[in-house]
Protein backbone atom coordinates (compact mmCIF):
# COMPACT_ATOMS: atom_id res chain seq x y z
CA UNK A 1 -26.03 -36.74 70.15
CA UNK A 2 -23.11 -34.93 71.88
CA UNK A 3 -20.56 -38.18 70.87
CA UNK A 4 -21.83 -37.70 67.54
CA UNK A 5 -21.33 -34.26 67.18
CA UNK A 6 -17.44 -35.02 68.77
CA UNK A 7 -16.72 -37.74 66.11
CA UNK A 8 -18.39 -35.34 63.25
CA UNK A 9 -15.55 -32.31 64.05
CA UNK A 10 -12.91 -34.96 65.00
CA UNK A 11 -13.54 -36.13 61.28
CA UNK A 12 -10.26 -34.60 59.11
CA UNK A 13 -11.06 -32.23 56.30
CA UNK A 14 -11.33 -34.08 52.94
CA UNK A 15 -7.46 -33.55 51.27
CA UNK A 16 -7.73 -31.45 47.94
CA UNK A 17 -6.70 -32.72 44.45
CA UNK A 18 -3.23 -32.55 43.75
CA UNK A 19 -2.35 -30.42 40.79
CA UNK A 20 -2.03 -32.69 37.44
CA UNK A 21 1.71 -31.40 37.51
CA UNK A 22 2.02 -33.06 41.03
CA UNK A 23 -0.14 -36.05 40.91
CA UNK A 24 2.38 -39.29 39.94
CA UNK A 25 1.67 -41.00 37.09
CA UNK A 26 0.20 -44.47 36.17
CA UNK A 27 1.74 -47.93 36.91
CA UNK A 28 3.34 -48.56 33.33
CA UNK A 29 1.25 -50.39 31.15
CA UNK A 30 1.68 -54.71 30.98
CA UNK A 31 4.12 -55.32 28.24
CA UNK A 32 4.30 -57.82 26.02
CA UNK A 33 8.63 -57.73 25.88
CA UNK A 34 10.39 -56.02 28.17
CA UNK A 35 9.57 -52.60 29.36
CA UNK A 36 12.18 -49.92 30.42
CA UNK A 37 10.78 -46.22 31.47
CA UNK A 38 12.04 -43.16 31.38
CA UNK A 39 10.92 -41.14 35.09
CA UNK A 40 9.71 -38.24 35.00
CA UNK A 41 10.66 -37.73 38.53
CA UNK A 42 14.31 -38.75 40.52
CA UNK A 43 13.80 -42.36 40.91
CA UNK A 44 16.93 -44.75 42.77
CA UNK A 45 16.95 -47.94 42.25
CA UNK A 46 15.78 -50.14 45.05
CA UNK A 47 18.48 -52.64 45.18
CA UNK A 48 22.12 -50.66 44.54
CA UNK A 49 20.03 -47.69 45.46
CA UNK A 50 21.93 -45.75 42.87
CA UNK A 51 20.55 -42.81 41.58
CA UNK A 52 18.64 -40.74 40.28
CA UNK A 53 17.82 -43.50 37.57
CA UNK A 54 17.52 -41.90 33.67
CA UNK A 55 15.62 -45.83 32.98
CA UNK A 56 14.93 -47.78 35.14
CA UNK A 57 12.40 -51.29 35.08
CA UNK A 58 9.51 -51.94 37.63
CA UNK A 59 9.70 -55.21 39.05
CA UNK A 60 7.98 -56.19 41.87
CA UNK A 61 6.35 -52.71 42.61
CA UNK A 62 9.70 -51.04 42.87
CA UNK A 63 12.20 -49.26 40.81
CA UNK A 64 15.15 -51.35 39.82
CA UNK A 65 18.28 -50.04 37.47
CA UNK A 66 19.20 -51.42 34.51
CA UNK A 67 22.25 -53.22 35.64
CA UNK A 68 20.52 -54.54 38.52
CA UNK A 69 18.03 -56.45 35.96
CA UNK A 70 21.03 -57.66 33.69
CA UNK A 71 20.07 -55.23 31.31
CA UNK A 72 22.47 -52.92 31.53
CA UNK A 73 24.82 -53.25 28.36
CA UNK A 74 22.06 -52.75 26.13
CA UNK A 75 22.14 -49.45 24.45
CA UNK A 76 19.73 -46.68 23.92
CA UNK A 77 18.41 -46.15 20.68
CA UNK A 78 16.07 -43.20 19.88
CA UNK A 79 12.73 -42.97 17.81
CA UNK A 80 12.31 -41.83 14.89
CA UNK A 81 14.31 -44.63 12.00
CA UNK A 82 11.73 -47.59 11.82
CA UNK A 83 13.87 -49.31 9.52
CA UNK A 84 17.06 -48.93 11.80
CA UNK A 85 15.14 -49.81 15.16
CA UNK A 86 13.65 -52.77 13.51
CA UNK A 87 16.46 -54.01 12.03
CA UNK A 88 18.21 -53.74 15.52
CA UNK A 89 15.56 -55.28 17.36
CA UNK A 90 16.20 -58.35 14.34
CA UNK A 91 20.10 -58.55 15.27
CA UNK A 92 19.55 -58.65 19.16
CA UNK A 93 19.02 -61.20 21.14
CA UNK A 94 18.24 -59.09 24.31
CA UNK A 95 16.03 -55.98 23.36
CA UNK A 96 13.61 -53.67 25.60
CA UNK A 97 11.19 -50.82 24.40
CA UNK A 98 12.04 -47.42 26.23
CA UNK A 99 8.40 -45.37 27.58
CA UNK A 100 7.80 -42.09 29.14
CA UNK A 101 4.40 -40.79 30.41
CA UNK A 102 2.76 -38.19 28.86
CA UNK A 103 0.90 -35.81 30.96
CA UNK A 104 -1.19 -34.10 28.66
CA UNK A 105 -2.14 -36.80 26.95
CA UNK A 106 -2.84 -39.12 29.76
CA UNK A 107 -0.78 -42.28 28.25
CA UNK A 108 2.73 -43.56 28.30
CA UNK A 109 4.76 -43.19 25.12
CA UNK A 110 7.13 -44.75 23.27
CA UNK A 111 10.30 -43.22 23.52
CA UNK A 112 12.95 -45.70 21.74
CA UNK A 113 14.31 -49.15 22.08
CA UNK A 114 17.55 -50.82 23.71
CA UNK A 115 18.94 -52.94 21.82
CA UNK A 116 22.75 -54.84 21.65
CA UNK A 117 25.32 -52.90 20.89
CA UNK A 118 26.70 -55.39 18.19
CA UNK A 119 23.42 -55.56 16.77
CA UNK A 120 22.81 -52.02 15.96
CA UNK A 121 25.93 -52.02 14.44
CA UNK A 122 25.31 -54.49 12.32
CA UNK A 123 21.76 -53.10 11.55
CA UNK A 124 23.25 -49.74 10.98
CA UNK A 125 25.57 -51.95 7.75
CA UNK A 126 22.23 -53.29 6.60
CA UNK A 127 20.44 -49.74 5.96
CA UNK A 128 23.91 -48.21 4.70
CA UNK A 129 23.35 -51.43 2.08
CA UNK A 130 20.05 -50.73 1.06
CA UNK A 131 19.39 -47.04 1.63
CA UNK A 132 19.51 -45.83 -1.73
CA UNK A 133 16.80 -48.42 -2.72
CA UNK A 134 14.80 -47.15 0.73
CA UNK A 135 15.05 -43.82 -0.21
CA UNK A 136 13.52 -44.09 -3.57
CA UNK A 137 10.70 -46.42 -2.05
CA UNK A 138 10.00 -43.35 -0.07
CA UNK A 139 9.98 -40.74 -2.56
CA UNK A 140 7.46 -43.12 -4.49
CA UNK A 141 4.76 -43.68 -1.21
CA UNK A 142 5.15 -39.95 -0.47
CA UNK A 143 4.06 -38.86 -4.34
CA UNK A 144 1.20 -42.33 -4.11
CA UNK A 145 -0.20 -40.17 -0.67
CA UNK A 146 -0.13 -36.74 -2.09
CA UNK A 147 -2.09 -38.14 -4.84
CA UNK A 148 -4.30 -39.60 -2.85
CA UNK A 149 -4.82 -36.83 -0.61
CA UNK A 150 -5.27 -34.76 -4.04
CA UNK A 151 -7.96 -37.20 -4.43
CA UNK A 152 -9.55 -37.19 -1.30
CA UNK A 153 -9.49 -33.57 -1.21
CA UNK A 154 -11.50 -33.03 -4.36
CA UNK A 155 -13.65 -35.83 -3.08
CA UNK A 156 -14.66 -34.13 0.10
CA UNK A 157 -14.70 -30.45 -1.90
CA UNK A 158 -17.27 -32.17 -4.52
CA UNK A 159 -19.03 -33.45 -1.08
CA UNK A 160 -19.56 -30.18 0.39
CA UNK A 161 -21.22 -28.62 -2.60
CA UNK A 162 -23.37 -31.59 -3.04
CA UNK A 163 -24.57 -30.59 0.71
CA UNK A 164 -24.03 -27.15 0.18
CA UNK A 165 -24.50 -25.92 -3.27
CA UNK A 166 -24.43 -22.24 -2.44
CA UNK A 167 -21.06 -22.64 -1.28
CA UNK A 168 -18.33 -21.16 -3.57
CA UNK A 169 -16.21 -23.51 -5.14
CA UNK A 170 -12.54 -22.31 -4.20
CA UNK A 171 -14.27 -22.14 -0.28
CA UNK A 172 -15.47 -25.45 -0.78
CA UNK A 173 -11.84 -26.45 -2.02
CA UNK A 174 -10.03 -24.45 0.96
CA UNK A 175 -13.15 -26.34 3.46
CA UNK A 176 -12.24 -29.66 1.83
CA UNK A 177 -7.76 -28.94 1.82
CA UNK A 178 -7.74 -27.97 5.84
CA UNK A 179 -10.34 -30.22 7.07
CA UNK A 180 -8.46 -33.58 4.95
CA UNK A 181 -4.54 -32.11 5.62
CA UNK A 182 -3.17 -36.19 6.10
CA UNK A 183 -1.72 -35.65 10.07
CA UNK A 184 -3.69 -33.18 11.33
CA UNK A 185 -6.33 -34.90 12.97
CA UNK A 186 -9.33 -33.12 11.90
CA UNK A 187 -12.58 -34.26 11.44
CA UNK A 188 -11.81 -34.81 7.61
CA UNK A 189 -9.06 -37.54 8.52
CA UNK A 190 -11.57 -38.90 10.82
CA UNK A 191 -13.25 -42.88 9.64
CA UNK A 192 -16.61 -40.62 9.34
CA UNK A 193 -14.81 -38.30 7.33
CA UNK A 194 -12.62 -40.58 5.07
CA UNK A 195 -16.50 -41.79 4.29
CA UNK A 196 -17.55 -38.48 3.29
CA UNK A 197 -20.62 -39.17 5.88
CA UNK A 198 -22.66 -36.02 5.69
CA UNK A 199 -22.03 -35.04 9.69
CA UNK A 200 -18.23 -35.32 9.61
CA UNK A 201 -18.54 -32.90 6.18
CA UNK A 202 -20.85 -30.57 7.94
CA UNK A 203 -18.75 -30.79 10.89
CA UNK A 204 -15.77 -28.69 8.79
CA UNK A 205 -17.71 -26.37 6.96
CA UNK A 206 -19.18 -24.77 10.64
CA UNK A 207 -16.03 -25.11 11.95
CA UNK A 208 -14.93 -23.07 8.83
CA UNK A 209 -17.95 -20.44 8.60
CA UNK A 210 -17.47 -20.17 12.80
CA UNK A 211 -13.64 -18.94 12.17
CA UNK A 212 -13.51 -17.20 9.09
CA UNK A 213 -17.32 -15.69 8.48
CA UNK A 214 -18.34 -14.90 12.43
CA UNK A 215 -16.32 -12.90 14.75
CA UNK A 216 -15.44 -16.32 16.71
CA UNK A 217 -11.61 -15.69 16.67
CA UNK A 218 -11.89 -12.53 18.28
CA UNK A 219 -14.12 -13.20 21.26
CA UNK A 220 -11.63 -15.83 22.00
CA UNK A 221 -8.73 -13.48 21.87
CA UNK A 222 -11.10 -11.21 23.87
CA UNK A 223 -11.57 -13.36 26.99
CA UNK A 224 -14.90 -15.11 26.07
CA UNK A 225 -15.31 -18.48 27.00
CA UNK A 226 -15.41 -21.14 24.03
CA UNK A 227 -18.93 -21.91 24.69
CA UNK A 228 -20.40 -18.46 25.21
CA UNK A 229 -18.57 -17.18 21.93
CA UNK A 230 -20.09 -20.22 20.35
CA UNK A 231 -23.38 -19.23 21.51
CA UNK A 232 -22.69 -15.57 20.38
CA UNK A 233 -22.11 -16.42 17.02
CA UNK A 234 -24.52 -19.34 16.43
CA UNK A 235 -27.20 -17.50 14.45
CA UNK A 236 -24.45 -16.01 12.26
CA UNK A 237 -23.29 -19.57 11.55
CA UNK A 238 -26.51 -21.01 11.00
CA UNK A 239 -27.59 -17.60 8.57
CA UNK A 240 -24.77 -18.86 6.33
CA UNK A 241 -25.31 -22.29 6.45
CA UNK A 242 -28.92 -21.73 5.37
CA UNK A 243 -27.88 -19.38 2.17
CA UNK A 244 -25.88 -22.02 1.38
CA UNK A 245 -27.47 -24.49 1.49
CA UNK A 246 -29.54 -22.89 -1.59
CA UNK A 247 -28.23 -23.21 -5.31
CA UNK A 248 -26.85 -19.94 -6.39
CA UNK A 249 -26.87 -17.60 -3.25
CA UNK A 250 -23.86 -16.39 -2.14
CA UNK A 251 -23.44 -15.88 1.93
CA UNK A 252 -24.05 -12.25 3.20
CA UNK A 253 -20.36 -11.25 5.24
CA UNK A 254 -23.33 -9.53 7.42
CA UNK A 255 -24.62 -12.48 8.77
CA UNK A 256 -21.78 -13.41 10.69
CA UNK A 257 -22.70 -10.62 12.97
CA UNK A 258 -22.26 -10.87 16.90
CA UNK A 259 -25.89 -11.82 18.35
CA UNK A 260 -26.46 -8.48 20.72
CA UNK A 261 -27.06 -10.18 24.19
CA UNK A 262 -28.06 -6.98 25.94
């Protein structure tokens, strides 16, 4: 009993978490070319053992600069043209894709590529050639998408009064606009929302009713944790809902009330 009780406060204390701003990111992920990343912390290389490295490659477990893997004349070439970084990619023989991680998002990024210095010259030529031509392709798909999001947006509008038919139409319209803005991410640009399923559809109008019927927005502001000012306001929410959810009733301002909670 007493050697037990010796090895049990001999045992070290369990070492906290580091901090997400402290804790090193992922091994890169496998590529299918060649990978170069950008560090997020001072890297050297471990054969010249220059450094810090601003790319550097990880072969065999271990930072390596760019000369040291032969890759070192290549040049850097930013995100952002995907007609000028594939056309350089096309004109190089050699060519690596540039990474960084992302901490918030928990993923490594693309960042660029690096590509022959001859051949993004010469793909720089072939989008001087053609960009005229490009740049009416793109006024063309960017008037095709805002048609189709005109589209889609009266789809998903007609959608919520179908559901909710006590809903006034320009709320139904400004529901159906912000849920389905194309880049947003919101639940109307979700697959179950490009469907026009009846969840994802609900899914914006209580996220509407929540922010602009309840006093959600200001419990936030207030200090209230997201899930108590949800439970606050969730009879106010679900008093609207039901009035419109009836033909011809308009909601009561009133019901999005905060629920007294003593």
């Amino acid at each position: 009993m007493a050697g037990t009780a010796r090895r049990a406060r001999s045992t070290p204390p369990a070492t906290p978490p580091l901090p997400p701003s402290l804790t090193p990111p992922p091994p890169p992920p496998t590529p299918r070319g060649l990978l170069v990343v950008q560090p997020l912390r001072k890297r050297h290389c471990a054969g010249c053992r220059r450094g810090p490295l601003p790319l550097l490659v990880v072969e065999g477990g271990v930072p390596r600069c760019l000369d040291c893997v032969d890759l070192g004349h290549l040049v850097f070439l930013p995100r952002g043209d995907t007609a000028l970084t594939r056309r350089a990619r096309e004109e190089s023989a050699l060519s690596a894709v540039v990474v960084r991680f992302d901490r918030r998002r928990g993923r490594y990024e693309r960042q660029g590529v690096l590509v022959e210095e001859s051949g993004l010259a010469r793909a720089e030529e072939r989008c001087l050639a053609d960009a005229e031509a490009r740049r009416r392709r793109r006024v063309r798909d960017a008037g095709r998408r805002a048609a189709e999001d005109v589209r889609f947006a009266g789809a998903f509008a007609a959608r919520i009064r179908h559901l909710f038919p006590g809903c006034p139409e320009d709320r139904a319209e400004a529901i159906a606009a912000h849920a389905s803005a194309r880049g947003s991410g919101r639940v109307g640009r979700s697959a179950a929302g490009r469907a026009l399923s009846e969840g994802a559809v609900v899914s914006a109008v209580v996220a509407s009713v929540r922010h602009v019927d309840t006093p959600y927005d200001r419990l936030l502001m207030s200090g209230v944790p997201r899930h108590e000012a949800r439970r606050r306001i969730a009879v106010g929410v679900e008093a609207v809902l039901r009035e419109w959810r009836t033909e011809g009733v308009q909601a009561d301002p009133a019901a999005g009330r905060e629920v007294d909670t003593g």
